[in-house]
Protein backbone atom coordinates (compact mmCIF):
# COMPACT_ATOMS: atom_id res chain seq x y z
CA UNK A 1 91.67 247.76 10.25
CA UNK A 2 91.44 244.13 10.36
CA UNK A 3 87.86 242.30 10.77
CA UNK A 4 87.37 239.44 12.68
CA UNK A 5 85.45 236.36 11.94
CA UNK A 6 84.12 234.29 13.93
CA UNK A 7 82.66 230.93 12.85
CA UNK A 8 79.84 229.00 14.82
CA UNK A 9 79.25 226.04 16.22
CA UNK A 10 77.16 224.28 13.85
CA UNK A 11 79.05 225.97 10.55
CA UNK A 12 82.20 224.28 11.67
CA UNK A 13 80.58 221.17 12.12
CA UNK A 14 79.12 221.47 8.69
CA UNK A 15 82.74 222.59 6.91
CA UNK A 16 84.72 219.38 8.93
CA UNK A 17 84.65 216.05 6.87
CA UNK A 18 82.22 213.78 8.37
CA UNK A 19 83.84 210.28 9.36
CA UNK A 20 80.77 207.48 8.91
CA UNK A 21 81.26 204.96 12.36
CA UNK A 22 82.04 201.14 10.82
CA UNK A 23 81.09 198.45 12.51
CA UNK A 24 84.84 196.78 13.76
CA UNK A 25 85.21 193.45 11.96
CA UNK A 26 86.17 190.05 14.59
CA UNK A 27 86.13 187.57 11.36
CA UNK A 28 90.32 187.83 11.20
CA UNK A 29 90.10 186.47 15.25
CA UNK A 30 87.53 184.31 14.55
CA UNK A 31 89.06 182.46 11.09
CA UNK A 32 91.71 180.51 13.00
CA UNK A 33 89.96 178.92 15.38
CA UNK A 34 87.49 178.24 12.56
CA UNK A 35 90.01 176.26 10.61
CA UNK A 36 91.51 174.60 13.57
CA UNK A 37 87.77 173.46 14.93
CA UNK A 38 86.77 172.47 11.90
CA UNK A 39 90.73 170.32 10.59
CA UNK A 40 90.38 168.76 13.84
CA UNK A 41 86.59 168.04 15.36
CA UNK A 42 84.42 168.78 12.37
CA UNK A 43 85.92 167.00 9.12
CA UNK A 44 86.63 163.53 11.07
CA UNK A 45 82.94 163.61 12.62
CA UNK A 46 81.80 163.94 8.94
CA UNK A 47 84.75 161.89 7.31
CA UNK A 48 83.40 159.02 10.10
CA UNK A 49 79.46 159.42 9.00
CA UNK A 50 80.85 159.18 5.34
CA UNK A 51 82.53 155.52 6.01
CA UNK A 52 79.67 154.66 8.10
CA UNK A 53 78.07 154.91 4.48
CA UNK A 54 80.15 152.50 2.30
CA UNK A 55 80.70 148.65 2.31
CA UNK A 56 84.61 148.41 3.27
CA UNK A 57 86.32 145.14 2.15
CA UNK A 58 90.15 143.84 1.87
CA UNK A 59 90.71 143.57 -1.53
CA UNK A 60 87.68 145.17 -2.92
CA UNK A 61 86.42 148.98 -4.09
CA UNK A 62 84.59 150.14 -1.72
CA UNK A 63 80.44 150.33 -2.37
CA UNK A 64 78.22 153.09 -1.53
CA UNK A 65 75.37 151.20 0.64
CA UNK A 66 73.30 153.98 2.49
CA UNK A 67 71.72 153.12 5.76
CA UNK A 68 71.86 149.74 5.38
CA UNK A 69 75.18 149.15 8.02
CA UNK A 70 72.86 150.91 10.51
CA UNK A 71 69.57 149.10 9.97
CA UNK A 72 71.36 146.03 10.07
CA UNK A 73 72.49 146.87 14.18
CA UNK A 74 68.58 146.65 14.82
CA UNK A 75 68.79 142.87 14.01
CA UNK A 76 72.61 142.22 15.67
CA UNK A 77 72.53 140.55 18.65
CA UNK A 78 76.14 140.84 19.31
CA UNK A 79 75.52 144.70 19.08
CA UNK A 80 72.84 144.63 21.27
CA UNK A 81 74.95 142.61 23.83
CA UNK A 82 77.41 145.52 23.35
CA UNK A 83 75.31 147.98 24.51
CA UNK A 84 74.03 146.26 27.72
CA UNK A 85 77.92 145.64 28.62
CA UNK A 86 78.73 149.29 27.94
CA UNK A 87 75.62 150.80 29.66
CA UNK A 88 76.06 148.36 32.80
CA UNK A 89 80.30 148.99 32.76
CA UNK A 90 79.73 152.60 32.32
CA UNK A 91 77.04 153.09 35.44
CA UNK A 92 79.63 150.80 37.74
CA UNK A 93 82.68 153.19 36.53
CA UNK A 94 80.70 156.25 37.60
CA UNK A 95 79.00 155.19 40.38
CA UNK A 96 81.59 153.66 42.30
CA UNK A 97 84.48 156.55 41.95
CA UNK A 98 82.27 158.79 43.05
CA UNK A 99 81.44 157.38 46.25
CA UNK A 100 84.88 156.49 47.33
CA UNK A 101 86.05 159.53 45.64
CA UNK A 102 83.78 161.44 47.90
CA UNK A 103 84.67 159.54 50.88
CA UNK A 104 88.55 160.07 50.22
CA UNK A 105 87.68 163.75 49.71
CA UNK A 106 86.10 163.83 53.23
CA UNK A 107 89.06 161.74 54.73
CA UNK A 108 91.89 163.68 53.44
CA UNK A 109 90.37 167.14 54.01
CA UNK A 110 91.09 166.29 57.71
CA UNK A 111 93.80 167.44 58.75
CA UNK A 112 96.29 165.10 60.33
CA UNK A 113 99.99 164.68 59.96
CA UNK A 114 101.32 163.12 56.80
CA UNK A 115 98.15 163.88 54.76
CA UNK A 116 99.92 166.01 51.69
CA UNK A 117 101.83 162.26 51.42
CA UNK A 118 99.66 160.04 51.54
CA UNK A 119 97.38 162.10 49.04
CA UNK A 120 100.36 162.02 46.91
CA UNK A 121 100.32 158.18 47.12
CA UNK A 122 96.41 158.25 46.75
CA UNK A 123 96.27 159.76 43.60
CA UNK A 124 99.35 157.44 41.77
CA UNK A 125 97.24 155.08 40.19
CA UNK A 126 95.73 157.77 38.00
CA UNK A 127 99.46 158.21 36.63
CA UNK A 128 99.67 155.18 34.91
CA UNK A 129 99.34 154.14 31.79
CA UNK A 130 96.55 152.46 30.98
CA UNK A 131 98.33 149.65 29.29
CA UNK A 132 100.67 149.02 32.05
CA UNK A 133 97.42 149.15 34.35
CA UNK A 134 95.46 146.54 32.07
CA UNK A 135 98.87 143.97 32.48
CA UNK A 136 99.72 144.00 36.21
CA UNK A 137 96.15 143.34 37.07
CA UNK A 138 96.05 140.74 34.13
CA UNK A 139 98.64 139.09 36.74
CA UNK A 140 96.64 140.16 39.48
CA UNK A 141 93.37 138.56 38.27
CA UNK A 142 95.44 135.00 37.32
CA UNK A 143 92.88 132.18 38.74
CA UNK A 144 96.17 130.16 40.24
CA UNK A 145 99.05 132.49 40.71
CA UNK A 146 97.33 135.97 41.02
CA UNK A 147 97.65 138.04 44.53
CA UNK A 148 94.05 138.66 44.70
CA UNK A 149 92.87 135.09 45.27
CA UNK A 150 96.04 134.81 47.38
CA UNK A 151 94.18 137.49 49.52
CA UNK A 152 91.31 135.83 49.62
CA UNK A 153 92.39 132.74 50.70
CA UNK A 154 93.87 134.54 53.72
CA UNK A 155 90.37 135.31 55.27
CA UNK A 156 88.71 131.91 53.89
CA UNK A 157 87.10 132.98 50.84
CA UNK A 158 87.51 130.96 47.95
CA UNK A 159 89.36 131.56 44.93
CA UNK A 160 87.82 133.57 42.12
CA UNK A 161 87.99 133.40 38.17
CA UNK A 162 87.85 137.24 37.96
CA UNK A 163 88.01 137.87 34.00
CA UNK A 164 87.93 134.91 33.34
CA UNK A 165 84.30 134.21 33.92
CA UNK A 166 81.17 135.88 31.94
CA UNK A 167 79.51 136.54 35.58
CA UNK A 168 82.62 138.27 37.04
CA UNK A 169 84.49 140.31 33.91
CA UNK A 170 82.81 143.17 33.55
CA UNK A 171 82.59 143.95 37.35
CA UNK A 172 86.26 143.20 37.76
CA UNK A 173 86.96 145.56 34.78
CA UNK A 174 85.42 148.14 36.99
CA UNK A 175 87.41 147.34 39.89
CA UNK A 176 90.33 148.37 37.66
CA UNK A 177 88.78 151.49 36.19
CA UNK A 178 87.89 152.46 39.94
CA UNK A 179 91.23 151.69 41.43
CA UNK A 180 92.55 154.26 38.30
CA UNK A 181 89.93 157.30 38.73
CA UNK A 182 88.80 157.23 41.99
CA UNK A 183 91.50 160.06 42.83
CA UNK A 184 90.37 162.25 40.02
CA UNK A 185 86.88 162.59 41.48
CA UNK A 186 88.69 162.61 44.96
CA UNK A 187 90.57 165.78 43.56
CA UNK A 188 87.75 167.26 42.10
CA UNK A 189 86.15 167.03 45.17
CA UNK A 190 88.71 168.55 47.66
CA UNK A 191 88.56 171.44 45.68
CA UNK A 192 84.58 172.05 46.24
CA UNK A 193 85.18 171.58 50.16
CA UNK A 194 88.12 173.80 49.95
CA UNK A 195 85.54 176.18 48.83
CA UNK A 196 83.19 175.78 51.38
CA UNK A 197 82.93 178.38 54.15
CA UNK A 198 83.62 177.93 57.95
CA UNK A 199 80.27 179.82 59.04
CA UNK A 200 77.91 176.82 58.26
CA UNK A 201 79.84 173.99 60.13
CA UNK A 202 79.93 176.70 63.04
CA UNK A 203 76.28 177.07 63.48
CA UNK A 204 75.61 173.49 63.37
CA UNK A 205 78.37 172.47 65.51
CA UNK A 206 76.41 175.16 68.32
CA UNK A 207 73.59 173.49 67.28
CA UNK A 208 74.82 169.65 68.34
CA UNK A 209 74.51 168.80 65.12
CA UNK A 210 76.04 165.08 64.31
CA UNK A 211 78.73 164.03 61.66
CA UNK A 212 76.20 162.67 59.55
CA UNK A 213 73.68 165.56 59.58
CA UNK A 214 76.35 168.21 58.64
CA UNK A 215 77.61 165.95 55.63
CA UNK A 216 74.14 165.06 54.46
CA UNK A 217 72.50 168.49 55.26
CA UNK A 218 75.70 170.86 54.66
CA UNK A 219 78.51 169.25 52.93
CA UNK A 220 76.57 167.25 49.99
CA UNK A 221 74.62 170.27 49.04
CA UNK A 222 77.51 172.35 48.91
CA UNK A 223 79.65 169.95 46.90
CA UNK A 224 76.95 168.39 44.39
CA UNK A 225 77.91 170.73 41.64
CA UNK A 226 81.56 169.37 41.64
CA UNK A 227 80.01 166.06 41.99
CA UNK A 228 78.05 166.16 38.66
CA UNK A 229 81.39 168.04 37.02
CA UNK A 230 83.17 164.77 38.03
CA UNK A 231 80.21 162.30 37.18
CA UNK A 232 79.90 163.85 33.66
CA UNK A 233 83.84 163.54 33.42
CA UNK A 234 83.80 159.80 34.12
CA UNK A 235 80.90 158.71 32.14
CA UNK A 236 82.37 160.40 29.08
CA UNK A 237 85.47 158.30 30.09
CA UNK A 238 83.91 155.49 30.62
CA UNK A 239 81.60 155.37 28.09
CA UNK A 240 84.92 155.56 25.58
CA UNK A 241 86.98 153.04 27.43
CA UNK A 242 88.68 150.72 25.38
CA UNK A 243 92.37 150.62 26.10
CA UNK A 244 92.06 148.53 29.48
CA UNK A 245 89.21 146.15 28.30
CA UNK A 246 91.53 145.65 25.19
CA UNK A 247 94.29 144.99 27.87
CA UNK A 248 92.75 142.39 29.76
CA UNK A 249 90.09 140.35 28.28
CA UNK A 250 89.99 142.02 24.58
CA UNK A 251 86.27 141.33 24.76
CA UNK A 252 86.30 137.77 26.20
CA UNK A 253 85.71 135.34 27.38
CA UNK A 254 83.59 135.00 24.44
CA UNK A 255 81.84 138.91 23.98
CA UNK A 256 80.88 138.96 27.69
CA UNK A 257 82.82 142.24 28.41
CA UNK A 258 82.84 143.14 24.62
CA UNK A 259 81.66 147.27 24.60
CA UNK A 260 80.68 148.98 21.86
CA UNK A 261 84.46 150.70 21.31
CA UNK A 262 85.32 147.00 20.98
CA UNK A 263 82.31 145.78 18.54
């Protein structure tokens, strides 16, 4: 005669080996990004601050002088200067793509034939080097033999020094940096009306609405997001720009398109 057992519920729970729930750790994903942020973005930042510290001199140990190199900027006029060139070349460079950027964006989201080509040709200039770009328009901008006053002589206006006068540098440098990155914000912007749907041009086009009305009371709205994406893009551009300036004027003539990248 065989007896039968039968175990319950919570006696079985009590006999199995109770496994304690840990918390999973993320730390081994998280370590080499860690050491990459910091190798790259964190330790220059700091190295920078630390040199910003010290007197640095050909020839000579370097000193340990505090806050002194940045109290002395308070008094530097040429600094000062700096920072009005780089404020007013910075609002020009953003300003000015985005308007014609917009405008392109409007012009080639027609559609008419060719327009895949000549957007290909539109956005070229953004290819470039920056280098390159700073030496053809260095001939460009030439008083005597560039095209540009060429040009200008051809509808009776007379010839200009360009760069090389302290009134006209710093808003011929931003011819330059508009001819470059006016077809990034155009780009940026094609994308946004890409994006926007068909039902609001409908309506308004029932509703008589002009070309003007549905851009300023339709389109704009509807595409000022990517327009601050590509504003914040080009000041942080322009704000660093030193390779062209360097290019063409290197500062001159005298400091009158010298930046702070350049100071």
């Amino acid at each position: 005669m065989s007896v039968i057992t039968q175990t319950s519920p919570a006696a079985a729970k009590e006999a199995a080996p109770e496994k304690q729930w840990r918390r999973p750790s993320y730390w081994p994903f998280v370590v080499p990004a860690l050491v990459v942020v910091l190798a790259i973005i964190i330790f220059p930042w700091l190295f920078t601050i630390w040199m910003s510290l010290h007197e640095w001199k050909v020839g000579v140990p370097t000193t340990f002088v505090g806050l002194s190199n940045y109290l002395r900027l308070t008094g530097d006029p040429r600094f000062i200067e700096a920072v009005g060139h780089t404020l007013v070349y910075t609002a020009l460079s953003v300003l000015l793509p985005l308007m014609l950027g917009t405008l392109a964006a409007v012009v080639f989201h027609q559609k008419f034939a060719g327009r895949g080509f000549l957007r290909g040709i539109f956005i070229m200039p953004m290819m470039a080097t920056p280098v390159a770009i700073g030496l053809v328009w260095t001939m460009m901008f030439h008083p005597q033999l560039g095209v540009l006053n060429y040009l200008l002589s051809l509808v009776g206006i007379p010839a200009q020094l360009w760069v090389f006068h302290p009134a006209t540098v710093i808003p011929s440098l931003v011819l330059v940096e508009t001819w470059q990155w006016t077809p990034l914000v155009m780009l940026i912007v094609l994308g946004g009306l890409a994006a926007i749907p068909t039902e609001p041009y409908e309506s308004a086009q029932i509703d008589g609405a002009s070309f003007w009305q549905v851009f300023r009371f339709i389109t704009l709205p509807l595409i000022m997001p990517f327009l601050f994406i590509a504003g914040m893009i080009r000041m942080i551009d322009a704000v660093k720009s030193f390779d062209i300036i360097f290019a063409i004027t290197q500062g001159g003539p005298g400091s009158a398109s010298e930046t702070i990248n350049l100071y």
